[in-house]
Protein backbone atom coordinates (compact mmCIF):
# COMPACT_ATOMS: atom_id res chain seq x y z
CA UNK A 1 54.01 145.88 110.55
CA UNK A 2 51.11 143.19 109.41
CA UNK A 3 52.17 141.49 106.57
CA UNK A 4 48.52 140.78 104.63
CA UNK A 5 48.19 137.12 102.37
CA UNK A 6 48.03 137.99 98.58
CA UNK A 7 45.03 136.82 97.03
CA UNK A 8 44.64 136.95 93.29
CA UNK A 9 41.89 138.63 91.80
CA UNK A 10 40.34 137.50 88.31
CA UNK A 11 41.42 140.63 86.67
CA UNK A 12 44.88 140.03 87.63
CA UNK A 13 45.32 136.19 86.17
CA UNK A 14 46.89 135.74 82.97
CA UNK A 15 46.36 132.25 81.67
CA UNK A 16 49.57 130.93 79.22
CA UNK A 17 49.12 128.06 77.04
CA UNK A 18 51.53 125.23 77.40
CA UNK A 19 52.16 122.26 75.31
CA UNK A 20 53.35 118.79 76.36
CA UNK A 21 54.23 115.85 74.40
CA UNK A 22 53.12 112.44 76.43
CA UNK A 23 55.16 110.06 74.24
CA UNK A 24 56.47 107.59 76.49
CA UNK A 25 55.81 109.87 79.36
CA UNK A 26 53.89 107.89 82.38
CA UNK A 27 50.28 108.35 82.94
CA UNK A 28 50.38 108.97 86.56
CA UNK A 29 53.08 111.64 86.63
CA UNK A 30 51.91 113.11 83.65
CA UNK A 31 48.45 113.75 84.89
CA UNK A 32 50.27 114.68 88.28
CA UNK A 33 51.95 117.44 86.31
CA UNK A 34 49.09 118.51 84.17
CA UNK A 35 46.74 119.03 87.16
CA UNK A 36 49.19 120.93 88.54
CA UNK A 37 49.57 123.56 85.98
CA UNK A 38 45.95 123.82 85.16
CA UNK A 39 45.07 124.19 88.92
CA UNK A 40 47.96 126.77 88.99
CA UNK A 41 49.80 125.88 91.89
CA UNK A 42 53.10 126.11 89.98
CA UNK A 43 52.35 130.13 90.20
CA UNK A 44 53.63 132.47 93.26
CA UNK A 45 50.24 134.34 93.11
CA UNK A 46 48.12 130.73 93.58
CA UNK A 47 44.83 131.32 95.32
CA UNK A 48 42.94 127.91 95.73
CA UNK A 49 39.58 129.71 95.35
CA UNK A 50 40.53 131.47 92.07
CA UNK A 51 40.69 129.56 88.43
CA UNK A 52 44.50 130.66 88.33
CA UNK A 53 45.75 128.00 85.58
CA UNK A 54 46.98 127.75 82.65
CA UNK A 55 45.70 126.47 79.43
CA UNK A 56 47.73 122.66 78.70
CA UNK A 57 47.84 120.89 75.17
CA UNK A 58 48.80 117.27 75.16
CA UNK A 59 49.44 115.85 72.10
CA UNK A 60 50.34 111.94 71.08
CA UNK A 61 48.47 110.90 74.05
CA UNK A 62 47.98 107.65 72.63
CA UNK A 63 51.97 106.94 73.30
CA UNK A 64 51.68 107.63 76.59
CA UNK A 65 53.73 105.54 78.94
CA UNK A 66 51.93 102.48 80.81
CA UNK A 67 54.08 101.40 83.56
CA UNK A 68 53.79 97.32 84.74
CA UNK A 69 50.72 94.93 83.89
CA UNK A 70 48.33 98.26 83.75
CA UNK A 71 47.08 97.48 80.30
CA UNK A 72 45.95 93.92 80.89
CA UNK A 73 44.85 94.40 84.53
CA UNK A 74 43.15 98.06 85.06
CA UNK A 75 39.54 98.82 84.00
CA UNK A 76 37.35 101.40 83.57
CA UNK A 77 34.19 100.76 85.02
CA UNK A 78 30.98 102.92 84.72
CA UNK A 79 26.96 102.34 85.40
CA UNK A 80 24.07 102.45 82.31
CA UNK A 81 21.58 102.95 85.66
CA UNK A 82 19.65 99.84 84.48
CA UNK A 83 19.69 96.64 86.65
CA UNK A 84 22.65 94.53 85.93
CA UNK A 85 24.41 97.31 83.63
CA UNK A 86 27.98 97.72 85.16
CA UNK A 87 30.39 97.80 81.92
CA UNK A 88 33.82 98.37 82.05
CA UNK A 89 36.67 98.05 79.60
CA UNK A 90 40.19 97.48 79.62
CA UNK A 91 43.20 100.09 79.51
CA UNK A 92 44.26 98.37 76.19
CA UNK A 93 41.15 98.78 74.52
CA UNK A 94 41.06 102.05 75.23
CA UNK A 95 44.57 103.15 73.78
CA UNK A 96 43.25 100.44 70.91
CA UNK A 97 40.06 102.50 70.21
CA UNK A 98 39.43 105.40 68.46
CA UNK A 99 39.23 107.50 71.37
CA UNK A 100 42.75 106.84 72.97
CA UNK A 101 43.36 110.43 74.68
CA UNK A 102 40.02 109.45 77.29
CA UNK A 103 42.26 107.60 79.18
CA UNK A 104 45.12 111.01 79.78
CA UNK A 105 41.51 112.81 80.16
CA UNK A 106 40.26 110.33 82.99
CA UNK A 107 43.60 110.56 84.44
CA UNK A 108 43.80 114.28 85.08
CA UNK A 109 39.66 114.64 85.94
CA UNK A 110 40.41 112.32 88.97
CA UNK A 111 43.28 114.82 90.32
CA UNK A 112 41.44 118.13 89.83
CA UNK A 113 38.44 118.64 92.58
CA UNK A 114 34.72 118.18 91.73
CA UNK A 115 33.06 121.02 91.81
CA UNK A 116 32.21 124.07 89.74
CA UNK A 117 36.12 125.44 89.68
CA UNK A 118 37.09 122.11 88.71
CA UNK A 119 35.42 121.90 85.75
CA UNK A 120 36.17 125.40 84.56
CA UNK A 121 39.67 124.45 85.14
CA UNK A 122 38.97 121.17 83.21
CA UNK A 123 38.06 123.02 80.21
CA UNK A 124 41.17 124.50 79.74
CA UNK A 125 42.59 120.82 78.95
CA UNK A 126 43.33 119.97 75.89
CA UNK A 127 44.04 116.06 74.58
CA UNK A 128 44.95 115.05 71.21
CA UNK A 129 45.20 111.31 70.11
CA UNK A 130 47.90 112.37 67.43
CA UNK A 131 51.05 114.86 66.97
CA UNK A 132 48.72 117.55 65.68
CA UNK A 133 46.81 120.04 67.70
CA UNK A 134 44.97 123.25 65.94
CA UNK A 135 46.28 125.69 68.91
CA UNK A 136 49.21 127.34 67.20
CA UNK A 137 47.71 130.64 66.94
CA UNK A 138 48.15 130.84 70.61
CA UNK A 139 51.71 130.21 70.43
CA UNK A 140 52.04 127.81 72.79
CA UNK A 141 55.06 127.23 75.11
CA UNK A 142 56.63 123.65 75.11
CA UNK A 143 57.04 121.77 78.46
CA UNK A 144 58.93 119.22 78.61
CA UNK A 145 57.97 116.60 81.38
CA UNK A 146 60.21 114.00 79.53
CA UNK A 147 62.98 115.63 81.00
CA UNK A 148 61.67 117.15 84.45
CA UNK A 149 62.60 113.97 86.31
CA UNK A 150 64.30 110.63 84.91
CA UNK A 151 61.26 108.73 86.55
CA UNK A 152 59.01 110.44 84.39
CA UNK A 153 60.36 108.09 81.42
CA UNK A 154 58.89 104.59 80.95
CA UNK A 155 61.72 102.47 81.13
CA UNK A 156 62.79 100.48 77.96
CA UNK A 157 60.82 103.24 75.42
């Protein structure tokens, strides 16, 4: 007998919502994490052509655990497209400013693919700066990445 490959069909994904605190979680496993569950390959029925994830709330985001000299040393870096107009700004400054969750945001855009699935799968990410997150209607399941692994915890928080 042939065994066939399952392949999920649209119609048959059913997207959970899932909520994660980042408070002295790491950025680079947390991202790691959160890509996975938006892409869906935490699911038996994973298809890497279908948008098969789930929806993922991170909240305190601007807690989240910076491992080393990261703050002081890593920059973002992006182009105005005029001559001369490279800008870039440090990790610190961007936890400092008033848009702190960009940084959990950049993080988890760089691990999903770039194309049209990507973003789709993108949209179902959602980053709060604070402990407050206007989702609760969708009764969203806690996940606790704290406690998935001990390296997942910044050392000394």
């Amino acid at each position: 007998m042939v065994q066939k490959t399952y392949s999920a069909k649209p119609s048959e994904i059913q997207a959970k919502w899932y909520v994660i605190d980042a408070k002295d979680v790491v950025l680079g496993r947390l991202a790691a994490i959160v890509a996975t569950y938006l892409r869906g390959k935490h699911k038996p029925t994973y298809s890497p052509n279908i948008d098969c994830g789930d929806h993922i709330i991170v909240i305190n985001a601007e807690k989240v655990g910076i491992t080393g000299n990261k703050l002081e040393q890593n920059k973002f870096f992006w182009h105005t497209a005029y001559i001369g107009g490279i800008k870039e700004r440090l990790w610190s400054a961007i936890l400092g400013g008033r848009h702190p969750e960009r940084l959990v945001i950049k993080a988890v855009e760089r691990m999903i693919s770039r194309n049209a699935l990507g973003r789709a799968q993108m949209k179902k990410l959602h980053v709060y700066a604070g402990s407050e997150h206007p989702h609760a209607a969708q009764k969203p399941e806690v996940l606790d990445v704290l406690n998935m692994n001990s390296k997942n915890k910044k050392r000394g928080a």
